[in-house]
C-alpha atoms as a PDB file:
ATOM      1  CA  UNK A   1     114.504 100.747  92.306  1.00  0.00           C
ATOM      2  CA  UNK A   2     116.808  97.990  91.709  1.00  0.00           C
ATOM      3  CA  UNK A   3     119.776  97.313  94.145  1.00  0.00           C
ATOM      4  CA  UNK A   4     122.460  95.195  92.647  1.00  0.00           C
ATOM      5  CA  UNK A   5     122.974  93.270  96.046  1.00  0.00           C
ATOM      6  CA  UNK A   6     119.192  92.520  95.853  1.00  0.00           C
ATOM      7  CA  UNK A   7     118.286  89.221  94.944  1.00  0.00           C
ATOM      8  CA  UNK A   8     116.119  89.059  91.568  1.00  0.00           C
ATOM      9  CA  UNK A   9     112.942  88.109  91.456  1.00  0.00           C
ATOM     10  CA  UNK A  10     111.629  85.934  88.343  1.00  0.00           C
ATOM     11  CA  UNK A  11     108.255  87.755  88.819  1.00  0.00           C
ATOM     12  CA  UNK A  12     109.948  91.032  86.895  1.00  0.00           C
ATOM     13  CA  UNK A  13     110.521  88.622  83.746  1.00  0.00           C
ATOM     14  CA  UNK A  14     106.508  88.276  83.734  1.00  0.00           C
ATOM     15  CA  UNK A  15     106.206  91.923  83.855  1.00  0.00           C
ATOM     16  CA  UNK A  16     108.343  92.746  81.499  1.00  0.00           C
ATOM     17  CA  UNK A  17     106.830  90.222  79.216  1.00  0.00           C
ATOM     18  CA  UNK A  18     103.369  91.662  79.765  1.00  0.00           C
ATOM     19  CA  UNK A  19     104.930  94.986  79.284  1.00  0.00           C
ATOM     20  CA  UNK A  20     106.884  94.589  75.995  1.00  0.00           C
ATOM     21  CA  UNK A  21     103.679  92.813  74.200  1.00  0.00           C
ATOM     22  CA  UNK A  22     102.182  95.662  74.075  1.00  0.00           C
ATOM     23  CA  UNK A  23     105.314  98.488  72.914  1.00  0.00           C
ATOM     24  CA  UNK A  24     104.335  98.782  69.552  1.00  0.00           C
ATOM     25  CA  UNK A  25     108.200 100.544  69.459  1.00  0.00           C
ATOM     26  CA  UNK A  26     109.384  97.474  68.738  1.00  0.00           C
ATOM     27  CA  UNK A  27     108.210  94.885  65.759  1.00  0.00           C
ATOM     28  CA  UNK A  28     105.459  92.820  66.412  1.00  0.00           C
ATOM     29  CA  UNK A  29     107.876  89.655  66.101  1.00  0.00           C
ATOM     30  CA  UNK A  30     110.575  90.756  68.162  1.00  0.00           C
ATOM     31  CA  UNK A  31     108.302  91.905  71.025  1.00  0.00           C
ATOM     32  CA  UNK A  32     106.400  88.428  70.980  1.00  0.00           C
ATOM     33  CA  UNK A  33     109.613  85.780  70.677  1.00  0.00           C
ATOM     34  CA  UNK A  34     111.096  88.273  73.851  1.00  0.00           C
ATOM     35  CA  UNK A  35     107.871  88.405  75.342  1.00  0.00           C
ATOM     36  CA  UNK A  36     107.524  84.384  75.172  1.00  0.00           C
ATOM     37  CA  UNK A  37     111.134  83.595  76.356  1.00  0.00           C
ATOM     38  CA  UNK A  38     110.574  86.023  79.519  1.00  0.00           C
ATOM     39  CA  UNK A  39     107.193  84.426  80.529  1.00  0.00           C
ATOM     40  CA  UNK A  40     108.607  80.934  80.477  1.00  0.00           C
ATOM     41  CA  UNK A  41     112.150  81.988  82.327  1.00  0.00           C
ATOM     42  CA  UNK A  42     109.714  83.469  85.101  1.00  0.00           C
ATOM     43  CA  UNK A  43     107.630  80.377  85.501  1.00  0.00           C
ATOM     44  CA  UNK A  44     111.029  78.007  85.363  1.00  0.00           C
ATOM     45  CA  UNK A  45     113.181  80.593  87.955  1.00  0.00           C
ATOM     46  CA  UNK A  46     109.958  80.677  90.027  1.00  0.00           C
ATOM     47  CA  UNK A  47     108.816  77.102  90.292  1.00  0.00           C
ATOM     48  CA  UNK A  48     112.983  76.352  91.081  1.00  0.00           C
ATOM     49  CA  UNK A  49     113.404  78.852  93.891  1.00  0.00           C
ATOM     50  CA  UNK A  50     110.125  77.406  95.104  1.00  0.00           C
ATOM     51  CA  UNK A  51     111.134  73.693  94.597  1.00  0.00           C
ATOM     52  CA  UNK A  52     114.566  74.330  96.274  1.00  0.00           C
ATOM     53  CA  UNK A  53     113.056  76.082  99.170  1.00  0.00           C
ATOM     54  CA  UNK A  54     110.447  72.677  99.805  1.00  0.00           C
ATOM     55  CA  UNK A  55     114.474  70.326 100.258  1.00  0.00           C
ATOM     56  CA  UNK A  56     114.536  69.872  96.396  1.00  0.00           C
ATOM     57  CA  UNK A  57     118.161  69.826  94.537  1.00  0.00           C
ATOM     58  CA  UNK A  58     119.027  70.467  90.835  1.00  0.00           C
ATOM     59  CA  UNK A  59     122.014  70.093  88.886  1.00  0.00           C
ATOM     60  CA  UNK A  60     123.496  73.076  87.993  1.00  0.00           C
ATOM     61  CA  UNK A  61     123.469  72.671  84.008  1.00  0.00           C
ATOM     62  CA  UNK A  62     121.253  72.383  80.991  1.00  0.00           C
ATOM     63  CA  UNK A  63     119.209  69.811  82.090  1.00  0.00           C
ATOM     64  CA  UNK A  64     118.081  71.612  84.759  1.00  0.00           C
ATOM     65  CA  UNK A  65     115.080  72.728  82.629  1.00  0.00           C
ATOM     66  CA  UNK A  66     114.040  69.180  82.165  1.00  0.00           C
ATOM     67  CA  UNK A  67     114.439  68.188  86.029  1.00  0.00           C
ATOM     68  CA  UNK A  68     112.149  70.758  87.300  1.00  0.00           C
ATOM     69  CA  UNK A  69     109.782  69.681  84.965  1.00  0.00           C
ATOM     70  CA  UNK A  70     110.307  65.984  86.122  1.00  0.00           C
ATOM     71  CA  UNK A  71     110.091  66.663  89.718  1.00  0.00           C
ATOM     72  CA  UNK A  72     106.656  68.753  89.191  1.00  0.00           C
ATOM     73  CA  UNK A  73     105.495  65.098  87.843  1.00  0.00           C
ATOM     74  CA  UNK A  74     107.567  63.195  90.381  1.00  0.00           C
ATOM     75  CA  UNK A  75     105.557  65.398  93.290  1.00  0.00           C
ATOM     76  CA  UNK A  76     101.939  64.122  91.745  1.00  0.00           C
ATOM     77  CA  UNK A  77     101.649  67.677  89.871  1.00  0.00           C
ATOM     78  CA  UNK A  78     101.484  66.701  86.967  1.00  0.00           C
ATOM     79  CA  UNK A  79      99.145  69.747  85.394  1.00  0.00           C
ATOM     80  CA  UNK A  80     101.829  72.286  86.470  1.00  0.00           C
ATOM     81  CA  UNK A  81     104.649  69.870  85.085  1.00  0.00           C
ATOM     82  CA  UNK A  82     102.578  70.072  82.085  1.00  0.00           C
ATOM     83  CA  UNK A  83     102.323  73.507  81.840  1.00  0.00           C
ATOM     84  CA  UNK A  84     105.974  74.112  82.564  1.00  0.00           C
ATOM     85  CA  UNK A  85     106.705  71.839  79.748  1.00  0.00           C
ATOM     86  CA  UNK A  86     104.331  74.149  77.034  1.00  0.00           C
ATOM     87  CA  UNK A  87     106.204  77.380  78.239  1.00  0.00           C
ATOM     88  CA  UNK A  88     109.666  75.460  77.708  1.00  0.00           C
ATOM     89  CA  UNK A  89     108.518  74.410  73.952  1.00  0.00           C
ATOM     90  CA  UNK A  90     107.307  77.848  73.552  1.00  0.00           C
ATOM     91  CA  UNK A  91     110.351  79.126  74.497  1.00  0.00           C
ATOM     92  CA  UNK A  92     112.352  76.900  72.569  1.00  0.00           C
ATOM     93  CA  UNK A  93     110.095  77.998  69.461  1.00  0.00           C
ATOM     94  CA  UNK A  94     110.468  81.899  70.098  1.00  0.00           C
ATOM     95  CA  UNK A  95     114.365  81.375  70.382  1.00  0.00           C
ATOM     96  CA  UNK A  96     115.669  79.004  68.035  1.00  0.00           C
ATOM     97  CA  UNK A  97     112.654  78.411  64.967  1.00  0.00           C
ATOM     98  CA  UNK A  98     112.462  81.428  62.872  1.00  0.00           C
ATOM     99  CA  UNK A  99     110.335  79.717  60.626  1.00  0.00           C
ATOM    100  CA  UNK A 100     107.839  79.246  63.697  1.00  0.00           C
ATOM    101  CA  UNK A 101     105.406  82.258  63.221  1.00  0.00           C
ATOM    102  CA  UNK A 102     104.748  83.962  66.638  1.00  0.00           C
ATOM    103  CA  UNK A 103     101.725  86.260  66.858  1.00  0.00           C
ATOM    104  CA  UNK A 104     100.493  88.653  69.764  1.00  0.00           C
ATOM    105  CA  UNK A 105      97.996  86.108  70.890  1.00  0.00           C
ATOM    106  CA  UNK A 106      99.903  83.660  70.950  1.00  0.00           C
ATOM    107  CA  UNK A 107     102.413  85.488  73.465  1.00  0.00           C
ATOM    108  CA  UNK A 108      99.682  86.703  75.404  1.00  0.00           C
ATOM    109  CA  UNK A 109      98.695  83.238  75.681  1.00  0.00           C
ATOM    110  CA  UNK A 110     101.886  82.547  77.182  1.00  0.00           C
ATOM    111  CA  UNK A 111     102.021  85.068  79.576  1.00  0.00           C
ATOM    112  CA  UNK A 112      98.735  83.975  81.079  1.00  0.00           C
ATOM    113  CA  UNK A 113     100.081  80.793  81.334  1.00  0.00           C
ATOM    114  CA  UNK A 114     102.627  81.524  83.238  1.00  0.00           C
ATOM    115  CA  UNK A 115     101.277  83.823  85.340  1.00  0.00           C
ATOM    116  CA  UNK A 116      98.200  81.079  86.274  1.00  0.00           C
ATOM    117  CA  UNK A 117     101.044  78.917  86.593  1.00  0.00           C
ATOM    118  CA  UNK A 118     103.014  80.666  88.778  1.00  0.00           C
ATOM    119  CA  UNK A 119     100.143  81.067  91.383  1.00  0.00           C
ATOM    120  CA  UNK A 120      99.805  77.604  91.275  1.00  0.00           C
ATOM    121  CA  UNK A 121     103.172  77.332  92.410  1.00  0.00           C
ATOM    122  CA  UNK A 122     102.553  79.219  95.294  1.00  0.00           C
ATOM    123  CA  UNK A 123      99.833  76.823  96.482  1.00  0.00           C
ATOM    124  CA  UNK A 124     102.831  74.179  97.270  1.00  0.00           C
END
């Protein structure tokens, strides 16, 4: 159970991403742009928290996205900047280009991703 004075954890956005791609109660499209957009906020909140907990600062606006990516490079990781950057795109695909089609293995490629990614992140 969830306590409001609990800290979240970006690890539930990967579950519930791995959980709503497959709830055929929703439509396939809906289910796969949410799906997308959860696996890449996990990754991003994840590889943050982790980056701020190593002496790392970020500016507290939109281009925040964009600096953890850089500082993944910066720190000689570039394969996990990399990856970051893919979920990011994704994500920017699944939330702003309708015309973009989206299918189910395409979001479960995303939530592999991330989920690879994010035990890479854990290897800092």
């Amino acid at each position: 159970m969830y306590s409001p004075r609990e800290r979240f954890k970006p690890k539930k956005f990967l579950k519930l991403a791995a959980q709503l791609i497959r709830d055929n109660d929703y439509e396939e499209p809906c289910r796969v742009r949410t799906a997308i957009g959860r696996a890449y906020y996990s990754a991003f909140l994840y590889a943050k928290e982790r980056l701020e907990r190593l002496g790392q600062a970020f500016p507290d606006d939109h281009t925040v996205h964009q600096a953890v990516i850089d500082r993944l490079m910066e720190r000689n990781f570039k394969l996990l900047g990399s990856q970051l950057d893919e979920l990011l795109e994704a994500r920017r695909d699944a939330d702003y280009y309708m015309d973009v089609p989206l299918s189910i293995s395409q979001g479960n490629h995303f939530i592999s991703l991330s989920q690879r990614f994010i035990s890479s992140i854990d290897q800092l």
